[in-house]
Protein backbone atom coordinates (compact mmCIF):
# COMPACT_ATOMS: atom_id res chain seq x y z
CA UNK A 1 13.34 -14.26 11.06
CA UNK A 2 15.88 -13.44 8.22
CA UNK A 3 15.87 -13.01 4.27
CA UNK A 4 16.50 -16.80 4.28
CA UNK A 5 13.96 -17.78 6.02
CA UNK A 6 11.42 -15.99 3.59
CA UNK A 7 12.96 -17.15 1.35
CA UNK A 8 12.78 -20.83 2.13
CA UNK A 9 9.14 -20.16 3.11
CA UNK A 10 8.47 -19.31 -0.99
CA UNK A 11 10.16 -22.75 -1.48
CA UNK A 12 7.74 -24.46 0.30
CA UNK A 13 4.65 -23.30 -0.78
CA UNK A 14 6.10 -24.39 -4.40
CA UNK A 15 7.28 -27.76 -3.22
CA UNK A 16 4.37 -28.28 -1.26
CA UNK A 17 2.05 -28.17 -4.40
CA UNK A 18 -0.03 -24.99 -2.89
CA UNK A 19 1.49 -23.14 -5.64
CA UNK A 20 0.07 -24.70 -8.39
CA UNK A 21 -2.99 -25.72 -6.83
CA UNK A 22 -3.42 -21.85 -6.23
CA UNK A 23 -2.73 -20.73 -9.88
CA UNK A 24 -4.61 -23.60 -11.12
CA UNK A 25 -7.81 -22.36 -9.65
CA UNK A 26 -7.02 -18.83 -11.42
CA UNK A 27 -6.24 -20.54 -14.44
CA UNK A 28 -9.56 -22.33 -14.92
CA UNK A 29 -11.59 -18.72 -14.86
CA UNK A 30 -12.39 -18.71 -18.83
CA UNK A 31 -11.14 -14.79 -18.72
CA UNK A 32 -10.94 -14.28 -22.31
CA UNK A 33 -11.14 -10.84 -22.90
CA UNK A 34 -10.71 -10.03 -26.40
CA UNK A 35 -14.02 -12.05 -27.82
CA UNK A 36 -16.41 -10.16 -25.51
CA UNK A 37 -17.92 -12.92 -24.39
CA UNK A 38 -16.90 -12.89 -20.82
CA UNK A 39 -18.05 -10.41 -18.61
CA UNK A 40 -18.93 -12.34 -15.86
CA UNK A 41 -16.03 -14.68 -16.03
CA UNK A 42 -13.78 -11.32 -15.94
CA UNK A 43 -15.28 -9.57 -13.28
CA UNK A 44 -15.45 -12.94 -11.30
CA UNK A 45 -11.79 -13.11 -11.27
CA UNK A 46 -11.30 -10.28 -9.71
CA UNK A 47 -14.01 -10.61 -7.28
CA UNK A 48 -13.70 -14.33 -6.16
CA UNK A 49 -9.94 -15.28 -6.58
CA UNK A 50 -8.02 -12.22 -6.15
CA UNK A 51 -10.28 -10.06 -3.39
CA UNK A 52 -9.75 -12.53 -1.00
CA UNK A 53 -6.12 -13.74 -1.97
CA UNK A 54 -5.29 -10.17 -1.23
CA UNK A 55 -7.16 -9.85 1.88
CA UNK A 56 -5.64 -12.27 3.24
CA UNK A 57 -2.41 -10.64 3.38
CA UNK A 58 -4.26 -7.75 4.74
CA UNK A 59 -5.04 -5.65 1.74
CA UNK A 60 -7.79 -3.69 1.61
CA UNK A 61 -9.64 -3.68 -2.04
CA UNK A 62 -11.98 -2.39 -4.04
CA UNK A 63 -13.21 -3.47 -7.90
CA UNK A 64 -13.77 -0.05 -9.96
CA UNK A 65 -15.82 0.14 -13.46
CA UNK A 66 -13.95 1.29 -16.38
CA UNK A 67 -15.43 3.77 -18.16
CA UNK A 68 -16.06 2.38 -21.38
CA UNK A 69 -18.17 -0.53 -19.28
CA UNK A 70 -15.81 -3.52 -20.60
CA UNK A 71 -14.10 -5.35 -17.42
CA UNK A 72 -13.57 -3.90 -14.28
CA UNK A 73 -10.11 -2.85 -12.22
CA UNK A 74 -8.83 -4.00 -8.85
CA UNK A 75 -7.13 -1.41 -7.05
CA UNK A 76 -5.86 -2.68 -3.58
CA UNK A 77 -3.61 -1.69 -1.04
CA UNK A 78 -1.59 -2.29 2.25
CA UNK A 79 -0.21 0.10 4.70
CA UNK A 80 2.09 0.05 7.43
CA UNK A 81 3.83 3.53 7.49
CA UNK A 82 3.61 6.84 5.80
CA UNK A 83 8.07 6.56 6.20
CA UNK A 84 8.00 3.19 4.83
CA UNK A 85 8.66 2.90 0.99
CA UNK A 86 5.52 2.23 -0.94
CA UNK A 87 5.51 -0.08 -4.24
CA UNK A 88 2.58 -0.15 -6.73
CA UNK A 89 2.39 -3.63 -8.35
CA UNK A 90 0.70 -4.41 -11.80
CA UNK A 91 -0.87 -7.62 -13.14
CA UNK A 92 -4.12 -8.43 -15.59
CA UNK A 93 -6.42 -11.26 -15.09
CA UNK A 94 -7.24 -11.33 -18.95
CA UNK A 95 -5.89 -14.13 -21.35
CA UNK A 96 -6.14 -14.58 -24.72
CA UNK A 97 -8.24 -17.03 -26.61
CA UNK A 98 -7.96 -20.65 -25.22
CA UNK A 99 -7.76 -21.86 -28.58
CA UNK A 100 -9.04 -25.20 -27.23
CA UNK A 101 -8.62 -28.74 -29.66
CA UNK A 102 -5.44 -27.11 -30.62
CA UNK A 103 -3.05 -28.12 -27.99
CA UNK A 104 -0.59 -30.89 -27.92
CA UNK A 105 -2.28 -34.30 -26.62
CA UNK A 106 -5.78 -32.77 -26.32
CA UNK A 107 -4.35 -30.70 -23.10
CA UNK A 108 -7.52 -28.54 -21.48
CA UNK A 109 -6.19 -24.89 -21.21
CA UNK A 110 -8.17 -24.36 -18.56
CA UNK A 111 -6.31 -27.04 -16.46
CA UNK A 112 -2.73 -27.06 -15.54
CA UNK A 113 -1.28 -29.82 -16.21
CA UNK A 114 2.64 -30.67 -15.59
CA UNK A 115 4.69 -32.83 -17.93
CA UNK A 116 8.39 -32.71 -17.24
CA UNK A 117 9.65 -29.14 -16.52
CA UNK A 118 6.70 -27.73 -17.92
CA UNK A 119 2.87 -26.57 -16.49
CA UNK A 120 0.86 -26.43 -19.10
CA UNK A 121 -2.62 -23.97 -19.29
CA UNK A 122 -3.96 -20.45 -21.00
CA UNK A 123 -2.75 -18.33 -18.58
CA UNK A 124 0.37 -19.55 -16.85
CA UNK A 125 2.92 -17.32 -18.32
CA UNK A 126 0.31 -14.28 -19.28
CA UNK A 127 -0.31 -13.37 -16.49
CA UNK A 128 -2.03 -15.17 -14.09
CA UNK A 129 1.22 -16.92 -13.23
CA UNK A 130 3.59 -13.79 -12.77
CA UNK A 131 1.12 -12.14 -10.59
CA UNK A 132 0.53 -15.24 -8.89
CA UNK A 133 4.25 -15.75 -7.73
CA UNK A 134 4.48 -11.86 -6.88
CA UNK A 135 1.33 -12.24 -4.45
CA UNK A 136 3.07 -15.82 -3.03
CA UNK A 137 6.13 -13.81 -2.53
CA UNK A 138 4.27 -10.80 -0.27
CA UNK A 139 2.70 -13.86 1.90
CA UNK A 140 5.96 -15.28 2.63
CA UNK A 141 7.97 -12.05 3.50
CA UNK A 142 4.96 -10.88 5.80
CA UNK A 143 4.91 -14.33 7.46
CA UNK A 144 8.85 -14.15 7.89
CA UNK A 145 8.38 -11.10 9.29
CA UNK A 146 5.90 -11.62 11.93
CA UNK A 147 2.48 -10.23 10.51
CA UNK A 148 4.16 -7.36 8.60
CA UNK A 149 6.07 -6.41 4.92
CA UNK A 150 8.24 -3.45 5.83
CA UNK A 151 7.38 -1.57 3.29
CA UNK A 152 3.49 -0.21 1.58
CA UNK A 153 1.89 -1.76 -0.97
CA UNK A 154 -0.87 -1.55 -4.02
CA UNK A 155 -2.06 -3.08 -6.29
CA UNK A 156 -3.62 -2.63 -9.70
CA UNK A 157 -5.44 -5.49 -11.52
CA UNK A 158 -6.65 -5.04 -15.12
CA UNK A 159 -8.86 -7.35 -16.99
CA UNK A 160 -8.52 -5.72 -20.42
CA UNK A 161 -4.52 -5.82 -21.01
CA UNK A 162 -5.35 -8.44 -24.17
CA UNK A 163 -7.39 -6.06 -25.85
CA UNK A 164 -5.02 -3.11 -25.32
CA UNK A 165 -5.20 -1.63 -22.09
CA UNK A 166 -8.31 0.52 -23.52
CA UNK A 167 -9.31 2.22 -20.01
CA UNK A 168 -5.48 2.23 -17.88
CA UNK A 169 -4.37 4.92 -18.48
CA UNK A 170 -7.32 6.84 -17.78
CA UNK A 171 -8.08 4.89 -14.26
CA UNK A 172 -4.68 5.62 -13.47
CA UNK A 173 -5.01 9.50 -14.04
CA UNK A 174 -8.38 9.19 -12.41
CA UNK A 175 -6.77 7.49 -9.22
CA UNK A 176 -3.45 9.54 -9.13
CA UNK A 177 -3.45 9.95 -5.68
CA UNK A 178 -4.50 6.60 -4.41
CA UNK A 179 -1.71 4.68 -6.74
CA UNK A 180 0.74 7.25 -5.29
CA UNK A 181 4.09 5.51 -4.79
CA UNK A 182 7.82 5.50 -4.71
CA UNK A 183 8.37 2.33 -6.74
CA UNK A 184 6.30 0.51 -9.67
CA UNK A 185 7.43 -3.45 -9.73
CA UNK A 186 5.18 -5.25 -12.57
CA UNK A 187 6.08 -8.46 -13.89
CA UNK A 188 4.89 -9.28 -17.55
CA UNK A 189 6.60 -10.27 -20.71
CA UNK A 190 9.57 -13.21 -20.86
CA UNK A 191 12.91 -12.99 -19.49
CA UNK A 192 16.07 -12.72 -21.76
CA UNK A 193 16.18 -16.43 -21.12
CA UNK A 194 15.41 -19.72 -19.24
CA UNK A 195 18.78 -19.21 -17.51
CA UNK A 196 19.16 -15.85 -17.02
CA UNK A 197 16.75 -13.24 -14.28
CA UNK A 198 15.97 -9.91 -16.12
CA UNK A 199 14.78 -6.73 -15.61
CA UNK A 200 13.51 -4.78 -17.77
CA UNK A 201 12.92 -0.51 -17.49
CA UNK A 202 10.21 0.04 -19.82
CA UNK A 203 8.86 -1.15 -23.83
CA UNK A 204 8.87 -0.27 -27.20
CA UNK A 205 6.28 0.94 -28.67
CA UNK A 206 4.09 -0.46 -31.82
CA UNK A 207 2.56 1.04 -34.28
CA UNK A 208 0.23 -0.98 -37.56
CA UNK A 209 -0.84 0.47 -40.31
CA UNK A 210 -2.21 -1.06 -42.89
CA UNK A 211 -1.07 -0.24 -47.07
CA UNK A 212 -3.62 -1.05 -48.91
CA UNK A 213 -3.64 -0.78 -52.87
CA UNK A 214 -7.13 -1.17 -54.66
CA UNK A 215 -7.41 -0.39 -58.93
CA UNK A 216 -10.35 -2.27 -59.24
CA UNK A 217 -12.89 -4.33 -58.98
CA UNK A 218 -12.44 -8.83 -59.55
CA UNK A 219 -9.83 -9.87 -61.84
CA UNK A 220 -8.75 -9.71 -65.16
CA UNK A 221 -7.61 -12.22 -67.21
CA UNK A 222 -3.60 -12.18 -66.97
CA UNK A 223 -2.86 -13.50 -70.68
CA UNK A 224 -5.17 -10.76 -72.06
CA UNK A 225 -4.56 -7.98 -70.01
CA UNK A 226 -0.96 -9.32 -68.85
CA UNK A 227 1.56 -5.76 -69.64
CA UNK A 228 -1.38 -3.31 -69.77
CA UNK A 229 -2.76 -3.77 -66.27
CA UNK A 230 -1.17 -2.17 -63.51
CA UNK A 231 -0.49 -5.58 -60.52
CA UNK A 232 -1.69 -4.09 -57.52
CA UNK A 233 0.64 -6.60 -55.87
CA UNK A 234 3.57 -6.26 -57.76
CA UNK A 235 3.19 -2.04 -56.52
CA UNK A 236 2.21 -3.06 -53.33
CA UNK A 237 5.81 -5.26 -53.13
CA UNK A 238 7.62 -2.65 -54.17
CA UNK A 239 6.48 -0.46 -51.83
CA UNK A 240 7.19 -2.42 -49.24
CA UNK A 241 10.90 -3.18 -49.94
CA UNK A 242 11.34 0.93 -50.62
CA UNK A 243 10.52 1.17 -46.80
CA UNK A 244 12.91 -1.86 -45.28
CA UNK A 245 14.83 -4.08 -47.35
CA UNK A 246 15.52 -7.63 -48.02
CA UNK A 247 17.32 -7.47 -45.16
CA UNK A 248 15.14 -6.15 -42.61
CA UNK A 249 16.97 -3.15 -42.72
CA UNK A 250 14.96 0.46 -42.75
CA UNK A 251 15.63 2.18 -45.91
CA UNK A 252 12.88 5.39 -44.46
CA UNK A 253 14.99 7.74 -41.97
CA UNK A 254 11.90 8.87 -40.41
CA UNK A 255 11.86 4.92 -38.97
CA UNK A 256 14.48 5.32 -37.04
CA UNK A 257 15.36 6.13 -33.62
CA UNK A 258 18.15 8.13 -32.55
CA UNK A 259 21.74 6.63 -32.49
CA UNK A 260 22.25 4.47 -29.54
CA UNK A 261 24.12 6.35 -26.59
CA UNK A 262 27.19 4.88 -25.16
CA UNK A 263 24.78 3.99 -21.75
CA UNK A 264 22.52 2.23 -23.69
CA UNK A 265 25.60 0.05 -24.95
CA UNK A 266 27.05 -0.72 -22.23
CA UNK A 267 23.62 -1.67 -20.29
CA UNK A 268 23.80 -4.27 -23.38
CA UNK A 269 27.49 -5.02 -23.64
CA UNK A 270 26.74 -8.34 -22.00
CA UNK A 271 23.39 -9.67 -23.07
CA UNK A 272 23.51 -12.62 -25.25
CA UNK A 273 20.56 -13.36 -27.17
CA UNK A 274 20.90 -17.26 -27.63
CA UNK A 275 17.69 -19.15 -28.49
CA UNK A 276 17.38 -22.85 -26.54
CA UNK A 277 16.81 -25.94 -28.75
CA UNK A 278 13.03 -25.10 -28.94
CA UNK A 279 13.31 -21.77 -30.33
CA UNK A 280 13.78 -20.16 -33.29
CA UNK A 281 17.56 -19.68 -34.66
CA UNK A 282 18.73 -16.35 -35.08
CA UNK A 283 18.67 -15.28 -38.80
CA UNK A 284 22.25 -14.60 -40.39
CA UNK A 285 22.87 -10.94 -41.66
CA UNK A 286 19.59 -9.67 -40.89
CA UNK A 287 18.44 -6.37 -39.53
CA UNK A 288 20.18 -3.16 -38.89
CA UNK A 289 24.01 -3.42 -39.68
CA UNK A 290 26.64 -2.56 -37.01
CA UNK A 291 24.78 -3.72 -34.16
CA UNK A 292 24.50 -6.61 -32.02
CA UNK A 293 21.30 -9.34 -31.60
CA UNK A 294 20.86 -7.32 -28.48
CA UNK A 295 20.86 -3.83 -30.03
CA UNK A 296 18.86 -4.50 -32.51
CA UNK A 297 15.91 -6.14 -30.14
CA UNK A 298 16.49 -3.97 -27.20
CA UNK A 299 17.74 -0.68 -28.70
CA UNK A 300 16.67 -0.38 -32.44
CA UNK A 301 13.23 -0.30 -34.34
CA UNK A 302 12.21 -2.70 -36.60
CA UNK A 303 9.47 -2.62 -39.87
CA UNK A 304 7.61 -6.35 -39.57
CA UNK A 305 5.18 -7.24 -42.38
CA UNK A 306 2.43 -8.80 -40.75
CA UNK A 307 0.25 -10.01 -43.20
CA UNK A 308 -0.45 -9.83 -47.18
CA UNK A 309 -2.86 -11.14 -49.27
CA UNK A 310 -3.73 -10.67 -53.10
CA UNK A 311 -5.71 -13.20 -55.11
CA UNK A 312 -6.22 -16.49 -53.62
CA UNK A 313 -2.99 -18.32 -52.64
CA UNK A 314 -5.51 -21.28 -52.13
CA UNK A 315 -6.99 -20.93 -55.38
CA UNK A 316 -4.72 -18.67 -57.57
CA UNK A 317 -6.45 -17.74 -60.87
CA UNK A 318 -5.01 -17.01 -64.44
CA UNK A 319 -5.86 -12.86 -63.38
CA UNK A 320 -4.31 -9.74 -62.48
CA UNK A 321 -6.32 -9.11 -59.11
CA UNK A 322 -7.77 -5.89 -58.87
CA UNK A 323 -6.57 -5.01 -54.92
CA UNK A 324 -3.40 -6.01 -52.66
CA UNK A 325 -3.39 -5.13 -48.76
CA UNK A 326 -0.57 -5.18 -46.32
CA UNK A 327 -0.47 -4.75 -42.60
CA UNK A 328 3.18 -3.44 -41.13
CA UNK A 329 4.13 -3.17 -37.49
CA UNK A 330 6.73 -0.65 -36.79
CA UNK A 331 8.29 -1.96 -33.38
CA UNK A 332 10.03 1.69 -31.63
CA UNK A 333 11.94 2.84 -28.87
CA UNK A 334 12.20 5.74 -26.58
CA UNK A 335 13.35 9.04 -28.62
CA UNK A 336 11.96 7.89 -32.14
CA UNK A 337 9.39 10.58 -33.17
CA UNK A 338 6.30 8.44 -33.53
CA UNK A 339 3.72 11.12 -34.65
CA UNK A 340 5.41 12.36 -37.39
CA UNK A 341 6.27 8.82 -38.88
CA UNK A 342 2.77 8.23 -40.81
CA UNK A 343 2.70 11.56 -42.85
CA UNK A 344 6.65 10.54 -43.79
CA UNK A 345 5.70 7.09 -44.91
CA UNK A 346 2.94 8.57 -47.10
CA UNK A 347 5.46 11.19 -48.76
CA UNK A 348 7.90 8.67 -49.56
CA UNK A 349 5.72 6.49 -51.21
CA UNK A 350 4.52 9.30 -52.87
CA UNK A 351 7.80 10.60 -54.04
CA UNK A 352 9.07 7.36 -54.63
CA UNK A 353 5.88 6.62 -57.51
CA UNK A 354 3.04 5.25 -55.35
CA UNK A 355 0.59 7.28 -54.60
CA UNK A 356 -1.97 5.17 -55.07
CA UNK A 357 -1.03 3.16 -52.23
CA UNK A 358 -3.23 4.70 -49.07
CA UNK A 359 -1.84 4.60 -45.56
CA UNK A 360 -3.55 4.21 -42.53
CA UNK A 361 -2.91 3.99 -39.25
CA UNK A 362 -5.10 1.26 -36.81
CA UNK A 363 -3.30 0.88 -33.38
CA UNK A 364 -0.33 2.37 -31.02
CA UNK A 365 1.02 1.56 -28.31
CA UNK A 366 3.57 4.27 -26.36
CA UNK A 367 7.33 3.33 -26.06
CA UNK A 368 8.91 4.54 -22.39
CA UNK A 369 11.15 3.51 -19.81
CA UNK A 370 12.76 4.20 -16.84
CA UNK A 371 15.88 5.95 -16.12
CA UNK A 372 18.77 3.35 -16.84
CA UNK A 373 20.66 5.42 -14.28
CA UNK A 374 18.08 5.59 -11.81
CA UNK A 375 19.09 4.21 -8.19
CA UNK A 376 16.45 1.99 -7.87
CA UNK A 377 17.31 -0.37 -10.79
CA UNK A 378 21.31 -1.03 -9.40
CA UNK A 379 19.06 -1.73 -6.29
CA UNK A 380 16.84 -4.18 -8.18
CA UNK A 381 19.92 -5.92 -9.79
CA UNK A 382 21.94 -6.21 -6.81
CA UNK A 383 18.89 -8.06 -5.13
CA UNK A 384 18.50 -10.60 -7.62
CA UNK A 385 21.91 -11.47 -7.94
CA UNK A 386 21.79 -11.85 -3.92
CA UNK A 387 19.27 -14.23 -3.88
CA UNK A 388 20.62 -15.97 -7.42
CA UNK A 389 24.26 -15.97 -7.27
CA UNK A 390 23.52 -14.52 -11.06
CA UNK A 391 23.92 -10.93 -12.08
CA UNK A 392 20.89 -10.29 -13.88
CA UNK A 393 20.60 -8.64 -17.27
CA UNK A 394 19.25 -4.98 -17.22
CA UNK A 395 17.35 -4.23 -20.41
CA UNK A 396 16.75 -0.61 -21.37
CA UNK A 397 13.88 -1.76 -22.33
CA UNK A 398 11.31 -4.79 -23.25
CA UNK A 399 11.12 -5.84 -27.14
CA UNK A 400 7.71 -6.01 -27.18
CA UNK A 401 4.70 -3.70 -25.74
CA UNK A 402 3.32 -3.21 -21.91
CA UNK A 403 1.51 -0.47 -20.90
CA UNK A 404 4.15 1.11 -18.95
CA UNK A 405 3.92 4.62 -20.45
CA UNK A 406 0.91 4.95 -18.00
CA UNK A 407 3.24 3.60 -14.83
CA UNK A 408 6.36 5.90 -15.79
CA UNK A 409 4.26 8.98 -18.18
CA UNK A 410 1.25 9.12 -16.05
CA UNK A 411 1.96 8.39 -12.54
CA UNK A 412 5.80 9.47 -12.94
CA UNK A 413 7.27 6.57 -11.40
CA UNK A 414 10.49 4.61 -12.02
CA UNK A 415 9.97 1.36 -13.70
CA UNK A 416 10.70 -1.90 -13.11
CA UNK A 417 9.90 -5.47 -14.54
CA UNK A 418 11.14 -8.71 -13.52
CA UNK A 419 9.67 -11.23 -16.07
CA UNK A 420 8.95 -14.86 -15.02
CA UNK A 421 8.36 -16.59 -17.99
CA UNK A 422 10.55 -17.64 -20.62
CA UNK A 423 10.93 -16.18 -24.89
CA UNK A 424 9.60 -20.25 -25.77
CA UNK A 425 6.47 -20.14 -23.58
CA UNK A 426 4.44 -20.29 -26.29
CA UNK A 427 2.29 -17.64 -24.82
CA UNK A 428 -1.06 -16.11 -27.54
CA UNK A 429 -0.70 -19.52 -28.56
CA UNK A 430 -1.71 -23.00 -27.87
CA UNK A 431 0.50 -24.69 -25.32
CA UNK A 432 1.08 -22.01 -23.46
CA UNK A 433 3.30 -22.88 -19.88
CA UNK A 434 5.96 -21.60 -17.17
CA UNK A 435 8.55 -23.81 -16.64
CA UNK A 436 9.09 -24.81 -12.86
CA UNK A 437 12.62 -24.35 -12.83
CA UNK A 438 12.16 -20.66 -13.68
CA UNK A 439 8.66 -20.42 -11.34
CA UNK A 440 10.54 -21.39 -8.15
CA UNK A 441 13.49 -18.83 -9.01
CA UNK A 442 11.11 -16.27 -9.98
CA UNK A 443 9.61 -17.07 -6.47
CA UNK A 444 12.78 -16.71 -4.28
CA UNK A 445 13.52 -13.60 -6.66
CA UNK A 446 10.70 -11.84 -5.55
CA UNK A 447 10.60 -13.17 -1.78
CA UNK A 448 14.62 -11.86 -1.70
CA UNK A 449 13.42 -8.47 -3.49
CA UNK A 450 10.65 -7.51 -0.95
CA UNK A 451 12.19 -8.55 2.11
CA UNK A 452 15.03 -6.03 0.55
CA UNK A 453 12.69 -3.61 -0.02
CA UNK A 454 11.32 -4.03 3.74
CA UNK A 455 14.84 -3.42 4.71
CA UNK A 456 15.42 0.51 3.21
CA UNK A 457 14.33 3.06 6.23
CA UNK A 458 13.13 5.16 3.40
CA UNK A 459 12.87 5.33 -0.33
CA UNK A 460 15.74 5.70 -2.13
């Protein structure tokens, strides 16, 4: 048997219908994690769908508790030889709310259902579908190959990614030894686009923190008090646009990441960002001047407001209200120093005339990556374009946030994401899908990437 033939073995089970029938039946577990309300729907997941799946392909597994109690891990593994190359592999079984009623045509998220290029279901693109074709691509290598993959594997399947990876990091430290590897491979997260394979190296971080501006209580009557009131909104406004301007530009230096190295450029020299007809248009002159679309998403950080409210914009009133609030995302890369970035903001607003705006800090997540020089990633890309005919674009890192600081920080391994979904997937939101021209790529992608990896004597 040959690459090919492992590779047109993925083909089959996708134009044979086994594919979807498979991921349907992982689709329609109601594993909503961030209500609370599913324990048994979480933990069943794990148990009934992706125990035996992995067994199958001769895995042996076992579900651990995480210690704050709230969903359970999977932590599986397959080996052949201690001289063999070993490859941990990431997925979570956890989706968002189904948000059903809101979907186009009264679709059922907890059904797939296929309309044109498009399967349709809460789930499909995060992540039960990306796991799904990463586990389809393992069976078809180890059937091309007789019984075997070439190479070691594990697994490690988390049902608590949607509420922020609470308990990873600390299984992972816990289990050091057991997810020992030379290679992590997750897939998570869109690809540049529709068109175009990616990989990925690592994420930006995120930080929110919340401004929040209270002078007192209820309103006040705006023509009688109107110009001897303090607006908590109109300060609160102001202190937004003294940290990022109309632009989306960041006015704080403390914001800001370190100037972008000549590698970094040239990993992005040739990625286009380019929205399809579904998607969003790129704003004109917006964000940090001097650098490309890709720069700035990739490369840069950004200040997002994510919410503001003051009064009632249902019901506005002839007042002054008494409080505004704000919640801000600061989206960072690698080399921006994170812990020092709250104290700044609350010195510039204070030197700037606001202190009575508080600052507060509610969530972080990590920004890391891999070495963009590291051998494993030309590797990777030299894969993909074997099996695609397409050279694939290498990202220094994700634009959004994946918990690979505990994959690269933690277990100190190089990092390495091949997305399967699309930026228009509509993912967190109702009609979330994969499309099927990018599923059966992302299938022969990862069939021609572990048959690859089956071929190196040793780890690189």
């Amino acid at each position: 048997m040959t690459r090919t033939d492992a590779i047109g073995r993925v083909r089959q089970h996708f134009h044979s219908g086994d594919f979807l029938a498979e991921l349907g039946r992982r689709v329609a577990y109601r594993t909503e994690s961030q209500n609370g309300g599913r324990p048994s729907e979480l933990r069943a997941y794990l148990e009934d769908t992706m125990r035996p799946s992995l067994s199958d392909l001769d895995f042996t597994s076992r579900l651990i508790e995480s210690p704050s109690g709230k969903s359970p891990f999977l932590i599986a593994e397959h080996h052949e030889s201690a001289d063999r190359p070993t490859v941990l592999m990431y997925g979570h079984g956890d989706v968002v709310d189904g948000m059903e009623g809101q979907w186009r045509d009264g679709l059922d998220p907890w059904k797939i259902t296929v309309t044109g290029d498009r399967a349709y279901g809460r789930g499909t693109a995060d992540n039960k579908g990306q796991h799904s074709i990463n586990i389809a691509a393992l069976r078809a290598v180890r059937e091309a190959r007789g019984g075997r993959l070439g190479f070691n594997a594990k697994f490690i399947l988390e049902m608590g990614e949607e509420t922020g990876s609470p308990d990873l990091n600390q299984i992972c430290a816990d289990h050091r030894d057991e997810l020992k590897a030379d290679l992590f491979v997750g897939s998570d997260g869109p690809r540049l686009s529709a068109q175009r394979p990616t990989i990925f190296l690592g994420c930006r971080g995120g930080m929110r923190f919340h401004l929040d501006v209270v002078l007192r209580e209820g309103g006040h009557h705006s023509g009688n008090w109107g110009g001897v009131l303090a607006n908590p909104a109109t300060i609160l406004a102001n202190a937004i646009a003294s940290l990022v301007d109309g632009r989306g530009r960041l006015k704080l230096e403390a914001m800001k990441p370190p100037r972008l190295s000549n590698q970094i450029r040239a990993a992005l020299a040739d990625v286009k960002v380019e929205p399809s007809a579904d998607e969003p248009a790129l704003s004109e002159n917006w964000g940090e001047e001097g650098l490309s679309a890709a720069e700035r998403l990739y490369a840069w950080n950004t200040l997002e407001v994510l919410a503001m409210s003051s009064g009632s914009i249902a019901k506005p009133a002839n007042a002054i209200p008494g409080q505004a609030r704000a919640v801000l995302q600061l989206r960072f890369v690698v080399g921006t120093e994170i812990d020092k970035v709250l104290e700044a903001v609350r010195a510039h607003l204070r030197d700037h005339g606001f202190p009575m705006v508080e600052v507060r800090a509610t969530q972080s997540f990590a920004a890391s990556r891999a070495e963009i020089d590291s051998p494993w990633i030309k590797w990777a890309a030299d894969s993909v374009q074997h099996t695609t005919g397409k050279a694939p674009a290498v990202l220094p890192n994700f634009g959004g946030s994946l918990p690979n600081d505990v994959f690269a920080e933690t277990l100190k391994l190089p990092t390495i994401w091949l997305p399967h979904s699309y930026p228009g997937c509509s993912q967190h939101a109702p009609d979330e899908h994969i499309l099927l021209s990018v599923t059966e790529e992302a299938l022969t992608i990862m069939a021609g990437l572990f048959w690859d990896l089956g071929e190196l004597p040793r780890p690189l």
